[in-house]
PDB file of N, CA and C in Angstrom:
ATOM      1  N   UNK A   1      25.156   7.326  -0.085  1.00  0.00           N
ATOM      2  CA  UNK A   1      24.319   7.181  -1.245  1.00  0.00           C
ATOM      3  C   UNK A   1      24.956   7.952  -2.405  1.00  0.00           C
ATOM      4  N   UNK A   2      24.819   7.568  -3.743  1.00  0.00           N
ATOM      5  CA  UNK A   2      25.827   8.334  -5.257  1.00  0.00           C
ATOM      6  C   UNK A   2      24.301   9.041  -5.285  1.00  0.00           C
ATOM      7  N   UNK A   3      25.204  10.356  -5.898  1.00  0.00           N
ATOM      8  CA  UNK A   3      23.703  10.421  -7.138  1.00  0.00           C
ATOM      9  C   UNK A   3      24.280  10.324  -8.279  1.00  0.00           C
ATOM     10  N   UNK A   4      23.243  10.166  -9.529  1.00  0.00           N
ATOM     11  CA  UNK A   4      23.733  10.007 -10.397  1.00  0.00           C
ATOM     12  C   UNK A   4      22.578  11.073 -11.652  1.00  0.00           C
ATOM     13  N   UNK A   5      22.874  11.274 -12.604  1.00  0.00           N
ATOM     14  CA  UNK A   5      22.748  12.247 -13.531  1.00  0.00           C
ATOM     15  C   UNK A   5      21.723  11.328 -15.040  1.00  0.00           C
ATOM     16  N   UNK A   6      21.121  11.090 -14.792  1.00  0.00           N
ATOM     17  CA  UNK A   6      19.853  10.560 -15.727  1.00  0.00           C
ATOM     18  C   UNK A   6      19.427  10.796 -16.951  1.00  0.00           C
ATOM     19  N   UNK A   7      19.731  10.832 -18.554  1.00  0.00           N
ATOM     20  CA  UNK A   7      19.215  11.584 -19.258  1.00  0.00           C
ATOM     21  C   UNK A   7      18.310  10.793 -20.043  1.00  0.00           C
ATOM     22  N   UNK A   8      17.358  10.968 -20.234  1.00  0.00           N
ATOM     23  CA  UNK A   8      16.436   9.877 -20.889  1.00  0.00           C
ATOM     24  C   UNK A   8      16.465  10.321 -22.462  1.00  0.00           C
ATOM     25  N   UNK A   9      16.642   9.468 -23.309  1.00  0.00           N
ATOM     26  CA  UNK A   9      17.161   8.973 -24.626  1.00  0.00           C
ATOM     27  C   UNK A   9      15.922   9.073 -25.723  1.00  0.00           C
ATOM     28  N   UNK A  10      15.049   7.509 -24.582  1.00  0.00           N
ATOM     29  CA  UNK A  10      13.772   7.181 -26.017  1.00  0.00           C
ATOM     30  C   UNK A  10      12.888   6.382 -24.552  1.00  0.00           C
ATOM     31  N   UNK A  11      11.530   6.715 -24.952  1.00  0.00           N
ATOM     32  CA  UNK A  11      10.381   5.698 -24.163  1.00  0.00           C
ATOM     33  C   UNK A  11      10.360   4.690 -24.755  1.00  0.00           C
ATOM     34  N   UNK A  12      10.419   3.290 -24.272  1.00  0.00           N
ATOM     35  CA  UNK A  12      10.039   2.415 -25.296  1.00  0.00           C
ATOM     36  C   UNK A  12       8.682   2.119 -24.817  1.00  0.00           C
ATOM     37  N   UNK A  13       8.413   2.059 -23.998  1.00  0.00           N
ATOM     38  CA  UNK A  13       7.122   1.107 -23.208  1.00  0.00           C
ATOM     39  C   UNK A  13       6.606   1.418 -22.068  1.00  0.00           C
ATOM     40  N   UNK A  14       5.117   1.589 -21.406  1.00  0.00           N
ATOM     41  CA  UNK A  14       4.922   1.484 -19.932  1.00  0.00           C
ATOM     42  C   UNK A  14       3.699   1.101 -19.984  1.00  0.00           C
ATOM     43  N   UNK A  15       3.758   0.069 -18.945  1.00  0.00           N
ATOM     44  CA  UNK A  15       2.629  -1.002 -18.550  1.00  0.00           C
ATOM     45  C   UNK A  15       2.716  -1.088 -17.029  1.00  0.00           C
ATOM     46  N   UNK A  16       1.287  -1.825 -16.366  1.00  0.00           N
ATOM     47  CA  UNK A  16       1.340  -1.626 -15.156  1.00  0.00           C
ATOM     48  C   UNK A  16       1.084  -2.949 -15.040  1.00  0.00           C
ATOM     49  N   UNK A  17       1.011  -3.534 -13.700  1.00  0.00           N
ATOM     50  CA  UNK A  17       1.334  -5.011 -13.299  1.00  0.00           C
ATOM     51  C   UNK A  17       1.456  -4.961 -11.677  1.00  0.00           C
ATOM     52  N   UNK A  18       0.285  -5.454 -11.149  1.00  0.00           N
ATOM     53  CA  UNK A  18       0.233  -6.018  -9.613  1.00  0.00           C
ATOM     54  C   UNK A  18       0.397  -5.037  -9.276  1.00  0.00           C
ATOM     55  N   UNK A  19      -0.059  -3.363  -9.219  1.00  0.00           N
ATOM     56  CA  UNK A  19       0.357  -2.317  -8.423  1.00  0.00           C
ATOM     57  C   UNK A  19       1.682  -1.488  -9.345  1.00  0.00           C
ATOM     58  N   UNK A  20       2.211  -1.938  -9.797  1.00  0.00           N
ATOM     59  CA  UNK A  20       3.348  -1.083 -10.232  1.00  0.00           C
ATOM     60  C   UNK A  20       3.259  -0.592 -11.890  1.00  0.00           C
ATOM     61  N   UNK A  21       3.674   0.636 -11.845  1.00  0.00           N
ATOM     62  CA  UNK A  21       3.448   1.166 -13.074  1.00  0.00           C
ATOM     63  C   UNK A  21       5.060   0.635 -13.806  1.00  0.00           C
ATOM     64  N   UNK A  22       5.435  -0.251 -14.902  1.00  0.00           N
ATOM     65  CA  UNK A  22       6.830   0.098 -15.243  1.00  0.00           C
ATOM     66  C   UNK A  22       7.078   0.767 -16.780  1.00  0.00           C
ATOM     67  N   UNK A  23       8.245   1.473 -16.911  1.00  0.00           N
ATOM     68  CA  UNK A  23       8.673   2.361 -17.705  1.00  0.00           C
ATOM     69  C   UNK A  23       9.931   1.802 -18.162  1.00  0.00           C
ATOM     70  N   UNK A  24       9.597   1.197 -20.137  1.00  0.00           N
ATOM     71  CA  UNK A  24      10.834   0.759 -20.494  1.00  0.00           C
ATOM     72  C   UNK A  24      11.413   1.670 -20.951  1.00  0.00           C
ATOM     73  N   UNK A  25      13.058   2.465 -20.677  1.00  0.00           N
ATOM     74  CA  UNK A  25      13.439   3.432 -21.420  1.00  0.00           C
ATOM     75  C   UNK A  25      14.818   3.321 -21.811  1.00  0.00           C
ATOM     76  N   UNK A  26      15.470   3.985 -22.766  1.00  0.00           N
ATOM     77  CA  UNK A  26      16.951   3.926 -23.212  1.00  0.00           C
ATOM     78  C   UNK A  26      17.502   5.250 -22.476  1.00  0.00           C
ATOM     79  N   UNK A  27      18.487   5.018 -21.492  1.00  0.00           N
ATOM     80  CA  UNK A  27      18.478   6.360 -21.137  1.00  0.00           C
ATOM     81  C   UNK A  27      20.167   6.171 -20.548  1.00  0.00           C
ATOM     82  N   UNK A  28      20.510   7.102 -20.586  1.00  0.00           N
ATOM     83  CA  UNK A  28      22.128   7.765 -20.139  1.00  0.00           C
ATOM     84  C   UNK A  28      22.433   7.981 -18.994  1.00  0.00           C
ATOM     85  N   UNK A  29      22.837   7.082 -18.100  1.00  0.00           N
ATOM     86  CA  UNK A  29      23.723   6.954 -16.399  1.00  0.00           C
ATOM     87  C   UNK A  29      24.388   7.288 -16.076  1.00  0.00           C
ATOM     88  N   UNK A  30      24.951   8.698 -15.204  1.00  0.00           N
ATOM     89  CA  UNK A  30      26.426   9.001 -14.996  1.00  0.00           C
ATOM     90  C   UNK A  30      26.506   9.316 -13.559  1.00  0.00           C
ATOM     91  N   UNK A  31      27.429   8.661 -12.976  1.00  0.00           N
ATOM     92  CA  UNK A  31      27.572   9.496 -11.559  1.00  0.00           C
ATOM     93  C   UNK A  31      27.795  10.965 -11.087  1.00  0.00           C
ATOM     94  N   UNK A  32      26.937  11.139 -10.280  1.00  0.00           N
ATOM     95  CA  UNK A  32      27.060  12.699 -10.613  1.00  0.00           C
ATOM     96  C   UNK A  32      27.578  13.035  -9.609  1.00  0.00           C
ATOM     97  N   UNK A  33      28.930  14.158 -10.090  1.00  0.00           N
ATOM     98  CA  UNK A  33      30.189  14.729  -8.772  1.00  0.00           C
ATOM     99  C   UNK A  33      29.347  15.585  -7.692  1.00  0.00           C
ATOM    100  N   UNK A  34      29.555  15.820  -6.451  1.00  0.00           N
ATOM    101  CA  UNK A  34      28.576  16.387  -5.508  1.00  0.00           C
ATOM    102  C   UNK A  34      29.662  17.243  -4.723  1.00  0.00           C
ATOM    103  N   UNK A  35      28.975  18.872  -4.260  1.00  0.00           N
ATOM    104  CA  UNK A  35      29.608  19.817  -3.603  1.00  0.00           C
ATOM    105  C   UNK A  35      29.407  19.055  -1.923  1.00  0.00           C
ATOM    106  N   UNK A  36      30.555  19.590  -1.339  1.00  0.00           N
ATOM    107  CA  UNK A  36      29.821  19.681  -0.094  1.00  0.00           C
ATOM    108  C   UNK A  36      28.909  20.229   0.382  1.00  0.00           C
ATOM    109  N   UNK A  37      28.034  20.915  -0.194  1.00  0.00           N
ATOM    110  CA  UNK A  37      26.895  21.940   0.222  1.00  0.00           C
ATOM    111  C   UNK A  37      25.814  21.016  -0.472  1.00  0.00           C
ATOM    112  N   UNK A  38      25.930  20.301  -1.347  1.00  0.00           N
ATOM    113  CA  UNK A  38      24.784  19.577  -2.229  1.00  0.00           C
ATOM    114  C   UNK A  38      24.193  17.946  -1.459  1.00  0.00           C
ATOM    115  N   UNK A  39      23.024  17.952  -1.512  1.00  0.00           N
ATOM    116  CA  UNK A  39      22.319  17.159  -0.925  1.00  0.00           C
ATOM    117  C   UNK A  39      22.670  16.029  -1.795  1.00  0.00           C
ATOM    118  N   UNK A  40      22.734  14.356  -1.700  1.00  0.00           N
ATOM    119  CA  UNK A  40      22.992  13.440  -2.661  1.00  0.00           C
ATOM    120  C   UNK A  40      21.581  12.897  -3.483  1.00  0.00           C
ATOM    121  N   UNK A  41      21.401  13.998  -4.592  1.00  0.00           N
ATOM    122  CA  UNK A  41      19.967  13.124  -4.723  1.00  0.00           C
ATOM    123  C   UNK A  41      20.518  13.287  -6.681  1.00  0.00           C
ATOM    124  N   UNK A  42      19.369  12.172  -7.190  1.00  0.00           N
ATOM    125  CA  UNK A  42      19.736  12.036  -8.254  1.00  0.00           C
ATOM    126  C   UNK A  42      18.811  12.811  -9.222  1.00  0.00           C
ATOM    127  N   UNK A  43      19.587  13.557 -10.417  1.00  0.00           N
ATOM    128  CA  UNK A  43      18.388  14.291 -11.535  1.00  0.00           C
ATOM    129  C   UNK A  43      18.199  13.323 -12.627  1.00  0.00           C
ATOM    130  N   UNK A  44      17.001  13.574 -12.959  1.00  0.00           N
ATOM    131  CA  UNK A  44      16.353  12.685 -14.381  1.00  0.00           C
ATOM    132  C   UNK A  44      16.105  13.765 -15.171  1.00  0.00           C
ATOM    133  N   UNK A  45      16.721  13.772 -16.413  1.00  0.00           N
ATOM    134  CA  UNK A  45      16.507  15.015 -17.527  1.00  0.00           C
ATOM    135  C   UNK A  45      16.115  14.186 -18.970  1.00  0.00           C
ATOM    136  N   UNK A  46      15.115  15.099 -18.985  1.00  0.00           N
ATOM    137  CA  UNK A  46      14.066  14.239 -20.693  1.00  0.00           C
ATOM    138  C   UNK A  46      13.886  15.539 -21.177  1.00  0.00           C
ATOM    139  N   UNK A  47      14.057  15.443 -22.570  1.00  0.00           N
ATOM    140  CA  UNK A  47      13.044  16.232 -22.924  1.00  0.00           C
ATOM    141  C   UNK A  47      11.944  16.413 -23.310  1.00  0.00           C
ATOM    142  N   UNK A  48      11.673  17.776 -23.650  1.00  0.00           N
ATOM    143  CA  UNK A  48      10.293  18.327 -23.826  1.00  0.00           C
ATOM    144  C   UNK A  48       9.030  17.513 -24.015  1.00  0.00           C
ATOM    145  N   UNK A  49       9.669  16.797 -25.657  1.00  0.00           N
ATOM    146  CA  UNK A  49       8.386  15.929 -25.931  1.00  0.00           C
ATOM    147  C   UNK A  49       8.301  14.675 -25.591  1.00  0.00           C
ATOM    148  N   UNK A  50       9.213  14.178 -24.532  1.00  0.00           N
ATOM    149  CA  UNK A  50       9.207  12.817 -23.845  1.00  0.00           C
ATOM    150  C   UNK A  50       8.832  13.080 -22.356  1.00  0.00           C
ATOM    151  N   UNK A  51       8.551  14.280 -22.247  1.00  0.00           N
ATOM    152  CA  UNK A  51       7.930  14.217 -20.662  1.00  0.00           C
ATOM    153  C   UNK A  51       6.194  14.424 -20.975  1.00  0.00           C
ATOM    154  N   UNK A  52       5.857  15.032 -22.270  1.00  0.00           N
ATOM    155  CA  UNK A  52       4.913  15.267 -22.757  1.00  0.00           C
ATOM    156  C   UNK A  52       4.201  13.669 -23.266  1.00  0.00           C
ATOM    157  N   UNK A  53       4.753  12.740 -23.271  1.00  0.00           N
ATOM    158  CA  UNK A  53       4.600  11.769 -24.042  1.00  0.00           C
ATOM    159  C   UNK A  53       4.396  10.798 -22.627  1.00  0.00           C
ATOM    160  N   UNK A  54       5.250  11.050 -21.818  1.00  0.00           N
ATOM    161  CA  UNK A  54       5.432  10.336 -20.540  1.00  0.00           C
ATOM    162  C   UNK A  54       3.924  10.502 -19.629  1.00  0.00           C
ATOM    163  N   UNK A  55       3.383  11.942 -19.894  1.00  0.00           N
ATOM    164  CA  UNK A  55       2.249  12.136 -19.154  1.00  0.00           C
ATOM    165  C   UNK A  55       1.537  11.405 -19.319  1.00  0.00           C
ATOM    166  N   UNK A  56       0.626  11.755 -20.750  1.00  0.00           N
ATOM    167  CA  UNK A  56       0.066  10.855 -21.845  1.00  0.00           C
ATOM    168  C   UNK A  56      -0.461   9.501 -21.336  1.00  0.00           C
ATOM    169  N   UNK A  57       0.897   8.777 -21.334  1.00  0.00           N
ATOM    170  CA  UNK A  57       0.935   7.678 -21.371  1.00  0.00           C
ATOM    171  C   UNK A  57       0.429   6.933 -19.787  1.00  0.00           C
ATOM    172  N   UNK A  58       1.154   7.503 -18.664  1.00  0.00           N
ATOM    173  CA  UNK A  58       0.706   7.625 -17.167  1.00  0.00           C
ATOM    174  C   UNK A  58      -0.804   8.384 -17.278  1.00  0.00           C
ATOM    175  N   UNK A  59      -1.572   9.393 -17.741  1.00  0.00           N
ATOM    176  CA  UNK A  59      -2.697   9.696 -17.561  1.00  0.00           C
ATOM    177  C   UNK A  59      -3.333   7.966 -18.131  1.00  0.00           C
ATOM    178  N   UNK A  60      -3.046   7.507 -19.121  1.00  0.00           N
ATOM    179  CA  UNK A  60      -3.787   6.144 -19.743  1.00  0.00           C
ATOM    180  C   UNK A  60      -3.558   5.649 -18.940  1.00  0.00           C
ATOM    181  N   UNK A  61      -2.489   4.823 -18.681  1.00  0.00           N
ATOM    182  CA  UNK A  61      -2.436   3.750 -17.480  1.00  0.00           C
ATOM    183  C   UNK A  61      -3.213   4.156 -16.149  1.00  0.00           C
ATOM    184  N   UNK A  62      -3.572   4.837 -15.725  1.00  0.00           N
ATOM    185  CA  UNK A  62      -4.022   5.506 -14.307  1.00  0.00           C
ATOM    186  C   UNK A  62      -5.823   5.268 -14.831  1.00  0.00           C
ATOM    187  N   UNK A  63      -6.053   5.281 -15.877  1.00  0.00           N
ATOM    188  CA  UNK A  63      -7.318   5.303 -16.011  1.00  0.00           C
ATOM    189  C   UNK A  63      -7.744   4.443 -16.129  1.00  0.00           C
ATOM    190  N   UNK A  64      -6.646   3.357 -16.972  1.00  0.00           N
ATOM    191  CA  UNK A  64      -6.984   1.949 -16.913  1.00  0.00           C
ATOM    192  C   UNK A  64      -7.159   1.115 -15.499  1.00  0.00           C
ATOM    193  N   UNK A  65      -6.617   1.523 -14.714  1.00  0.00           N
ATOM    194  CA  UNK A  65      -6.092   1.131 -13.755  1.00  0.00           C
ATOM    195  C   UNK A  65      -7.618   1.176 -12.611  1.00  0.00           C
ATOM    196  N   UNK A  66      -8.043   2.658 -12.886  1.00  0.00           N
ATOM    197  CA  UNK A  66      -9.444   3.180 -12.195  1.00  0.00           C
ATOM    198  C   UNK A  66     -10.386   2.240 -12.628  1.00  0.00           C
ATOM    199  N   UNK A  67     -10.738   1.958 -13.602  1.00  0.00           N
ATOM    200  CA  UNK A  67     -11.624   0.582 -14.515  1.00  0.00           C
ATOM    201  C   UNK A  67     -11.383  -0.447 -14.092  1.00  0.00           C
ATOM    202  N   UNK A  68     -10.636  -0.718 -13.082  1.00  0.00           N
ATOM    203  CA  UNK A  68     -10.231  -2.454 -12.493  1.00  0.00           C
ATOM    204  C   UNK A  68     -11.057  -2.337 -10.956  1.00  0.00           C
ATOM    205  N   UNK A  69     -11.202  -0.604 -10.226  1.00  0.00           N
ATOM    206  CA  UNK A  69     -11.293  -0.599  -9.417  1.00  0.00           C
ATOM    207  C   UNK A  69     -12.521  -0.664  -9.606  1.00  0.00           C
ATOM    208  N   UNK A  70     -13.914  -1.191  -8.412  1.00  0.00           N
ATOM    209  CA  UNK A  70     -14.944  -1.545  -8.406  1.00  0.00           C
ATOM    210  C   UNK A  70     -15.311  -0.079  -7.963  1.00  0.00           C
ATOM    211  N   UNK A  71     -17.055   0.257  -8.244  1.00  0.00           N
ATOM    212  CA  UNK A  71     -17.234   1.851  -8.358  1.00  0.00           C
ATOM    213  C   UNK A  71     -16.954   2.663  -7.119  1.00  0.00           C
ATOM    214  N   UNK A  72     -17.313   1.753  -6.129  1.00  0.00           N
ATOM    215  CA  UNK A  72     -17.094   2.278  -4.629  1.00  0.00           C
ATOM    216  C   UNK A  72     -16.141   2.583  -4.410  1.00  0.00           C
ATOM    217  N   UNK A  73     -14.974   2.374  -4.777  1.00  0.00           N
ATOM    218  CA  UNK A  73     -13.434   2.789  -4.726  1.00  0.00           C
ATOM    219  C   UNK A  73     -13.259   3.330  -5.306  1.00  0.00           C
ATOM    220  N   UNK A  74     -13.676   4.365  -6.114  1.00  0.00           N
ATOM    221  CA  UNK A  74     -13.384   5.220  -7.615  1.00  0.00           C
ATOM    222  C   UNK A  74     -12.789   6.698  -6.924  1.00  0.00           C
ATOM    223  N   UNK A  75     -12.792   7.317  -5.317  1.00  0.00           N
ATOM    224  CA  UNK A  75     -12.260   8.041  -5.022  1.00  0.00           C
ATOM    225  C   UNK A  75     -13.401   9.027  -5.387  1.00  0.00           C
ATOM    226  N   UNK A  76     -14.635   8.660  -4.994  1.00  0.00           N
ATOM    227  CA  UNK A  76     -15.833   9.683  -4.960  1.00  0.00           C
ATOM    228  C   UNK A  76     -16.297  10.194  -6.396  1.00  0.00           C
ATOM    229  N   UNK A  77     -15.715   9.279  -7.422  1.00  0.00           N
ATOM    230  CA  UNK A  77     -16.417   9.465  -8.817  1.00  0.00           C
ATOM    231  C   UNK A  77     -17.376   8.496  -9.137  1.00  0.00           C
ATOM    232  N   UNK A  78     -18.567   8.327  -9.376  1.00  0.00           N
ATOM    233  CA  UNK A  78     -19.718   8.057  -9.581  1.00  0.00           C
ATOM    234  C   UNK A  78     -20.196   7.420 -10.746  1.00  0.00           C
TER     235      UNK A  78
END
């Protein structure tokens, strides 16, 4: 498995659809060199006010999402 090195750019968009939340973004791909001591996993680096923006946006969708569910499924909210 590569890892690779993630830097996120700009959010453009996130909408959810049949179960899946998706996230349109402009973001920077690099394979990332690995120690022998290093596990192969990949980092995603945003900043500050795009992880702040990212919440935001996932707290909305998640709520929208709760409003589709009928009340009995609301996960004991009433």
């Amino acid at each position: 498995m590569k890892a690779y090195d993630i830097e996120v750019q700009r959010l453009k968009s996130l909408k959810h659809d049949h179960g899946l939340i998706e996230i349109d973004i402009d973001a920077l791909v690099q394979t990332r060199a690995l120690r022998d001591d290093q596990a192969a996993t990949s980092r995603l680096q945003l900043p500050v006010e795009h992880a702040r923006t990212l919440l935001l946006l996932l707290r909305q969708q998640l709520a929208e999402l709760d409003k589709l569910q009928p009340r009995s499924r609301r996960h004991g909210r009433a």
